[in-house]
Protein backbone atom coordinates (compact mmCIF):
# COMPACT_ATOMS: atom_id res chain seq x y z
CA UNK A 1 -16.07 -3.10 -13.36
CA UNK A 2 -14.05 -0.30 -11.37
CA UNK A 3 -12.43 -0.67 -7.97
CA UNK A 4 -11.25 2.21 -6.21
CA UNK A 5 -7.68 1.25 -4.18
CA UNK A 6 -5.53 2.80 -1.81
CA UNK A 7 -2.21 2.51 -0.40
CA UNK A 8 -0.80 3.64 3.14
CA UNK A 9 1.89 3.35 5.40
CA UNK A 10 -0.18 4.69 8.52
CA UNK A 11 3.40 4.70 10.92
CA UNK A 12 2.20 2.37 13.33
CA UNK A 13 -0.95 4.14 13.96
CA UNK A 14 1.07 6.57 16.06
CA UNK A 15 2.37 10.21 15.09
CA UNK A 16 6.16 10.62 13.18
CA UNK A 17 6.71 13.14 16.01
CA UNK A 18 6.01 12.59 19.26
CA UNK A 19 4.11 8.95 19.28
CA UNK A 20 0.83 10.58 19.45
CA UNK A 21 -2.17 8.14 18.75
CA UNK A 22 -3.56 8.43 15.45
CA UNK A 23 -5.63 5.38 15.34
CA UNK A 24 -9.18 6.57 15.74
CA UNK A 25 -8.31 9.36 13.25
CA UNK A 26 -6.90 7.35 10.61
CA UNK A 27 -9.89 4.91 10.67
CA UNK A 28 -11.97 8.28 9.78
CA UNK A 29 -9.28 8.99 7.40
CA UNK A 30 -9.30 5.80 5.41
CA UNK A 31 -13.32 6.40 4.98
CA UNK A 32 -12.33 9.40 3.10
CA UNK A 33 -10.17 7.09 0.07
CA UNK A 34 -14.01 5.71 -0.36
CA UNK A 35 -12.02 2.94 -1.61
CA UNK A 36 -13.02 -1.26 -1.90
CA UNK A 37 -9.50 -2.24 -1.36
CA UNK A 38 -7.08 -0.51 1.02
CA UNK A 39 -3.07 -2.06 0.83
CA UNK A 40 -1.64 -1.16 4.25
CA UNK A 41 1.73 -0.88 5.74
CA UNK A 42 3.40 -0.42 9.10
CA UNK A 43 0.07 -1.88 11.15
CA UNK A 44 0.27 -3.07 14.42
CA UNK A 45 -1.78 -6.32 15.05
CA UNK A 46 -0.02 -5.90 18.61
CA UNK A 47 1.25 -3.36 20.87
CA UNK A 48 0.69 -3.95 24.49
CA UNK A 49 2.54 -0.81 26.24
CA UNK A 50 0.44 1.43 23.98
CA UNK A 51 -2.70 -0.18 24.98
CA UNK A 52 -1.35 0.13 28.58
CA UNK A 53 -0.74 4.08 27.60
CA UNK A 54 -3.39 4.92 25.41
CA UNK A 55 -6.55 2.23 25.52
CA UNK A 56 -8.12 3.29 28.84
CA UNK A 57 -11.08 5.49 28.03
CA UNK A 58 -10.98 8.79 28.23
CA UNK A 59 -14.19 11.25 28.12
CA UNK A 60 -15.74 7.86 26.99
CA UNK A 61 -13.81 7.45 24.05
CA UNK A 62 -10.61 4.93 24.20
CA UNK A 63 -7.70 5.90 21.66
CA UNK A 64 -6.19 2.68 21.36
CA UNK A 65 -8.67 -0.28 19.92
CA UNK A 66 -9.08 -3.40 21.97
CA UNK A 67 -9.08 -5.24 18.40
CA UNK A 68 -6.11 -5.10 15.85
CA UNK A 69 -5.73 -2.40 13.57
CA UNK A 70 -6.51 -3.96 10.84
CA UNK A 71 -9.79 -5.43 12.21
CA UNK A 72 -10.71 -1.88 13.85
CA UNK A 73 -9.89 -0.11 10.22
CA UNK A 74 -12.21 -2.83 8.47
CA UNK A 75 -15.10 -2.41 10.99
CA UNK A 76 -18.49 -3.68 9.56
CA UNK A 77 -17.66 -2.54 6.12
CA UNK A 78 -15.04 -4.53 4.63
CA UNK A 79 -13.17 -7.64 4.93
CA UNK A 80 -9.24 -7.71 6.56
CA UNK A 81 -6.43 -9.87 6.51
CA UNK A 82 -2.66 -9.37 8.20
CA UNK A 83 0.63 -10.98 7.62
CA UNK A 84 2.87 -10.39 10.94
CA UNK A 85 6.75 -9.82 9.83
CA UNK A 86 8.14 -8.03 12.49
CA UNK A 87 8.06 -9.20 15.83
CA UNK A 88 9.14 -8.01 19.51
CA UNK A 89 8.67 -8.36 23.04
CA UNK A 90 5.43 -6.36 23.46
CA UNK A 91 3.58 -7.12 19.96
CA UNK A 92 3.85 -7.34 16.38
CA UNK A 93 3.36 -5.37 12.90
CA UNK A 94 3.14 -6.08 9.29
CA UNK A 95 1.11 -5.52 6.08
CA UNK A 96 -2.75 -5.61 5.92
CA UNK A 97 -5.55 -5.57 3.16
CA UNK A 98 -9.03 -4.17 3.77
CA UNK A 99 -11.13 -5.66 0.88
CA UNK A 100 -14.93 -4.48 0.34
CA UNK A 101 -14.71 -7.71 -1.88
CA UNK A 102 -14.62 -11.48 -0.45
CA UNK A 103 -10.83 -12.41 0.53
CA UNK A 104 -10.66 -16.17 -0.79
CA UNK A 105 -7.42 -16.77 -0.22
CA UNK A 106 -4.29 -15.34 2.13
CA UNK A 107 -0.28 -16.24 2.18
CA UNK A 108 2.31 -14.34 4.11
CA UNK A 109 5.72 -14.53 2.21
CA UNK A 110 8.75 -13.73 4.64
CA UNK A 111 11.34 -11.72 2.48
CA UNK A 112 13.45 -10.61 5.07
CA UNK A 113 16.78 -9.30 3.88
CA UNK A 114 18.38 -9.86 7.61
CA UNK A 115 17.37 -10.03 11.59
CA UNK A 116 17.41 -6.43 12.19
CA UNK A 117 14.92 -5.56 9.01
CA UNK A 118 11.80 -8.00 8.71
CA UNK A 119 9.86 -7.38 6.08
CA UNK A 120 6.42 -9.63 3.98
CA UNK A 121 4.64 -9.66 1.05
CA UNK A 122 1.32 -10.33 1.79
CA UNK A 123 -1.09 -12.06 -0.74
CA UNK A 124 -4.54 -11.91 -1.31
CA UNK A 125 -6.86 -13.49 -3.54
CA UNK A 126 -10.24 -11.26 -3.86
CA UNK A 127 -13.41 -12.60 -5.06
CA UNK A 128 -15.42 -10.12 -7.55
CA UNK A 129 -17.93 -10.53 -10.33
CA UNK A 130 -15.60 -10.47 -12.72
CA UNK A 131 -13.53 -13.32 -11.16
CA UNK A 132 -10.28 -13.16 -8.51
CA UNK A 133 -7.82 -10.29 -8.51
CA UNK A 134 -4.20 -11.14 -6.84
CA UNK A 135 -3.67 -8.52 -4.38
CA UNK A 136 -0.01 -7.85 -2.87
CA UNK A 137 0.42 -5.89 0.10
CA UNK A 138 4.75 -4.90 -0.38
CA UNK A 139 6.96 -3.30 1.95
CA UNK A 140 10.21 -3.14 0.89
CA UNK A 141 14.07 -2.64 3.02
CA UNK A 142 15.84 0.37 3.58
CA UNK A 143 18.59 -0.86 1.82
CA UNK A 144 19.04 -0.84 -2.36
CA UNK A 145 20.53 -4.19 -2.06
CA UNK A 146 18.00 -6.10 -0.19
CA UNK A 147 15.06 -4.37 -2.04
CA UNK A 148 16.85 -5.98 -5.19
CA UNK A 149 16.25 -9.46 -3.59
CA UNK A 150 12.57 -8.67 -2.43
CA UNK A 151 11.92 -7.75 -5.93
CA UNK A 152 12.98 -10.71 -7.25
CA UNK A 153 10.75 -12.76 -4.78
CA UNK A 154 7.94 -10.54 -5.20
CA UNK A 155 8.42 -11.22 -9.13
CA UNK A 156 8.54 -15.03 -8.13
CA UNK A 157 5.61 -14.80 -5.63
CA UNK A 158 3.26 -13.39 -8.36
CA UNK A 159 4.43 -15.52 -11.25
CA UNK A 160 3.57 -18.37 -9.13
CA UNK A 161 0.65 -17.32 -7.79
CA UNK A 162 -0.72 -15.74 -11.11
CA UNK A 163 0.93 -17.46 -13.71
CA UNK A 164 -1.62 -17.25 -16.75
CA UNK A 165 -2.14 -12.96 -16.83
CA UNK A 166 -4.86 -12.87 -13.94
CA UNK A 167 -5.62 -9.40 -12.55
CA UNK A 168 -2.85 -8.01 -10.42
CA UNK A 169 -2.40 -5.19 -7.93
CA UNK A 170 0.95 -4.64 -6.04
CA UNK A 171 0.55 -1.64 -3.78
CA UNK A 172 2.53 -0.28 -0.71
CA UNK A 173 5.95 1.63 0.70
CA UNK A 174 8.21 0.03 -1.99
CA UNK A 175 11.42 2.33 -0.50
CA UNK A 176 12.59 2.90 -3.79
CA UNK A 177 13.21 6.42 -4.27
CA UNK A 178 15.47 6.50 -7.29
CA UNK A 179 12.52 4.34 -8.95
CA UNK A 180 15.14 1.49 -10.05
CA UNK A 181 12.51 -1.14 -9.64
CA UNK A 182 9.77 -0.45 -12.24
CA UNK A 183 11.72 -1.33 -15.24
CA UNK A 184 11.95 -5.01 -13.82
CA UNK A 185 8.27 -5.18 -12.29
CA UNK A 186 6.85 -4.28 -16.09
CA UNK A 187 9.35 -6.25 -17.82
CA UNK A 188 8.88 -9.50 -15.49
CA UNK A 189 5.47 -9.20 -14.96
CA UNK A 190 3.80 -7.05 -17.47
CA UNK A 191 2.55 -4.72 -14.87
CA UNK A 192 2.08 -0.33 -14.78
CA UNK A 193 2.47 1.57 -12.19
CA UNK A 194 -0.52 3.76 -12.28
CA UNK A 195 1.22 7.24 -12.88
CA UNK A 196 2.84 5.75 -15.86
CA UNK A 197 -0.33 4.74 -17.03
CA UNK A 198 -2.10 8.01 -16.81
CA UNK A 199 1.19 9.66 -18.60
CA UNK A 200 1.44 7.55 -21.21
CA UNK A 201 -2.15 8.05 -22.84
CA UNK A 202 -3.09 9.90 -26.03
CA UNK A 203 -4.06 13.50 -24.96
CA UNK A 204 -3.14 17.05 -25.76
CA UNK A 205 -0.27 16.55 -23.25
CA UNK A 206 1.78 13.21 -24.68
CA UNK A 207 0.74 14.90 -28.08
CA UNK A 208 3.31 18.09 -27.61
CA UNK A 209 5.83 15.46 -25.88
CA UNK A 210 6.04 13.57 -29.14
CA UNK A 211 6.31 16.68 -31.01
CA UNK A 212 8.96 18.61 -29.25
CA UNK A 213 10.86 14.75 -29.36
CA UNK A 214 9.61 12.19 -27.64
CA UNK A 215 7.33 11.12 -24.33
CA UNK A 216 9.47 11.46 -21.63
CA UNK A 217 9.47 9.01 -18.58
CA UNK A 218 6.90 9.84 -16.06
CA UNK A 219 8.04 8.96 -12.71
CA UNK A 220 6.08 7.68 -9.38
CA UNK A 221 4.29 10.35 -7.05
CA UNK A 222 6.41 11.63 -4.30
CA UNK A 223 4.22 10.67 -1.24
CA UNK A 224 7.46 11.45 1.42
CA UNK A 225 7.78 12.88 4.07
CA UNK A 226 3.63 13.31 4.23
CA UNK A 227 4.53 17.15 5.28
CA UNK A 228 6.74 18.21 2.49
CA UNK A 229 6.57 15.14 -0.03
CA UNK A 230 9.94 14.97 -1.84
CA UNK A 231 10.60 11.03 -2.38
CA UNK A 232 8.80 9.06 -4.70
CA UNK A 233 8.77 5.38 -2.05
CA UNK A 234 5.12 4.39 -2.48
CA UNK A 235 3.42 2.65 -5.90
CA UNK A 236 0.99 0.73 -7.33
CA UNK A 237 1.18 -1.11 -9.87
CA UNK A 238 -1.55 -2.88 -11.60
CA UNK A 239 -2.14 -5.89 -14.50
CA UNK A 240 -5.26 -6.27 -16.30
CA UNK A 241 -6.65 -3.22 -15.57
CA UNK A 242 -6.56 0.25 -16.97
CA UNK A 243 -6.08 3.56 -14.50
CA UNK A 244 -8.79 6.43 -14.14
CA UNK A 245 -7.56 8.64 -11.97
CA UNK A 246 -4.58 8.62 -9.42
CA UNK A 247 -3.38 10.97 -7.15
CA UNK A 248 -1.42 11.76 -3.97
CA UNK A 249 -3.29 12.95 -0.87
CA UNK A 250 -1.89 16.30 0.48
CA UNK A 251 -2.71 18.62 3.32
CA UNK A 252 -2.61 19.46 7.16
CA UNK A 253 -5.22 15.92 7.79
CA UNK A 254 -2.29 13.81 5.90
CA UNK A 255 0.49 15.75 7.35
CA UNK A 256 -0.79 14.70 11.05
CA UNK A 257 -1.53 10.85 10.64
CA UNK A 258 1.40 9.42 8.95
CA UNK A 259 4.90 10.27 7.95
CA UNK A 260 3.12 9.12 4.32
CA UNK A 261 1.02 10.82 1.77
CA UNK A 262 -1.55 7.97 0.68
CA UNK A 263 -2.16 7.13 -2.98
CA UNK A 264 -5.92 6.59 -4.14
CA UNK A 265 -6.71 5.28 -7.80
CA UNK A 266 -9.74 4.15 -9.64
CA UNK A 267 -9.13 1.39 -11.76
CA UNK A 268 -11.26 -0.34 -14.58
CA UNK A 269 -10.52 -3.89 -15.44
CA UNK A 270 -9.48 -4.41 -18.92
């Protein structure tokens, strides 16, 4: 069985520059991935002063949803679910999953580093032919020292969740730019991130690597800044399943939605 996934940090559903909305063109956008399962970042389930500014119709078209994001993304098409982490006076945001498949199963976990920075891992348990498949929607702090302590709950969130080598995919804006995080995801949990997967096959290319001394590391995509992509901050990383194809979405379209470049992979389960 494949599945086709995606991850996003969508900014809000607003421009990087500017505070443009974005919404009804990243829900065109996000058809594009063609994908079953779409891991989400930065989505607003609330935001009352831009539905003040942008919802009233306009040429007959409003360009702020009534619904939440998530809900408007999913549409008739696929199933959604939301974990709220941050909070303020005028609405909320967090991580969301659209799922082509059945979502069984949902759990917020609040890893908030400190008051100023909240951040969630969401869970999801999807329901396919071939049995469930953990999903966890990450977004990870700012900071290398909290990100060390959301690893470590992430890695305890998943062992407890999928103790006995169940499917997993962990997918989002993990903020980790000098990639110091993989080494303990794979060890801990026996996950890939899907770039090392594709690198570390047995074509013409890891052939000359071993020849001219060794496969060398391959490292996560760089997805930002969407315009000029230079850090490597989004990943997914996957257990039980082997990796078709990844790759980073470029171009003017990705430039103008998001201060991220998405990620789309096809994955077969092992």
């Amino acid at each position: 069985m494949k599945i086709r996934v995606a991850t996003y940090n969508i900014h809000k559903g607003v421009s990087s520059i500017g505070s443009r909305p974005r919404v009804l063109a990243l829900k065109k956008a996000i058809g594009l991935f063609g994908a079953d399962v779409v891991f989400l970042q930065e989505v607003q389930g609330k935001h009352e002063k831009f539905s003040a500014k942008f919802g009233e119709e306009s040429h007959g078209t409003r360009h702020w949803p009534e619904a939440a994001q998530h809900e408007f993304f999913a549409g008739d098409s696929h199933h959604s679910a939301y974990g709220m982490n941050a909070v303020y006076d005028h609405g909320h945001h967090g991580n969301a999953l659209l799922s082509a498949f059945p979502i069984s199963d949902t759990l917020n976990h609040d890893v908030s580093d400190h008051a100023y920075e909240q951040r969630g891992i969401l869970h999801c348990v999807l329901t396919t032919e071939r049995g469930p498949v953990h999903c966890y929607v990450v977004h990870l702090g700012l900071f290398e020292s909290g990100r060390g302590r959301q690893t470590e709950a992430l890695i305890e969130a998943v062992a407890a969740s999928a103790p006995n080598g169940e499917p997993v995919i962990i997918a989002g804006d993990f903020n980790d730019w000098r990639n110091n995080l993989s080494a303990k995801l794979r060890d801990k949990l026996g996950v890939v991130e899907v770039f090392d997967e594709l690198g570390s096959g047995t074509g013409l290319g890891t052939m000359v690597r071993n020849l001219v001394g060794g496969a060398q590391k391959v490292r996560p995509a760089r997805t930002f800044p969407a315009a000029l992509p230079w850090f490597r901050l989004d990943r997914i990383y996957v257990r039980g399943f082997t990796v078709d194809t990844a790759e980073v979405l470029h171009g003017t379209l990705w430039a103008k939605l998001s201060d991220h470049a998405p990620i789309v992979a096809t994955l077969k389960m092992s």
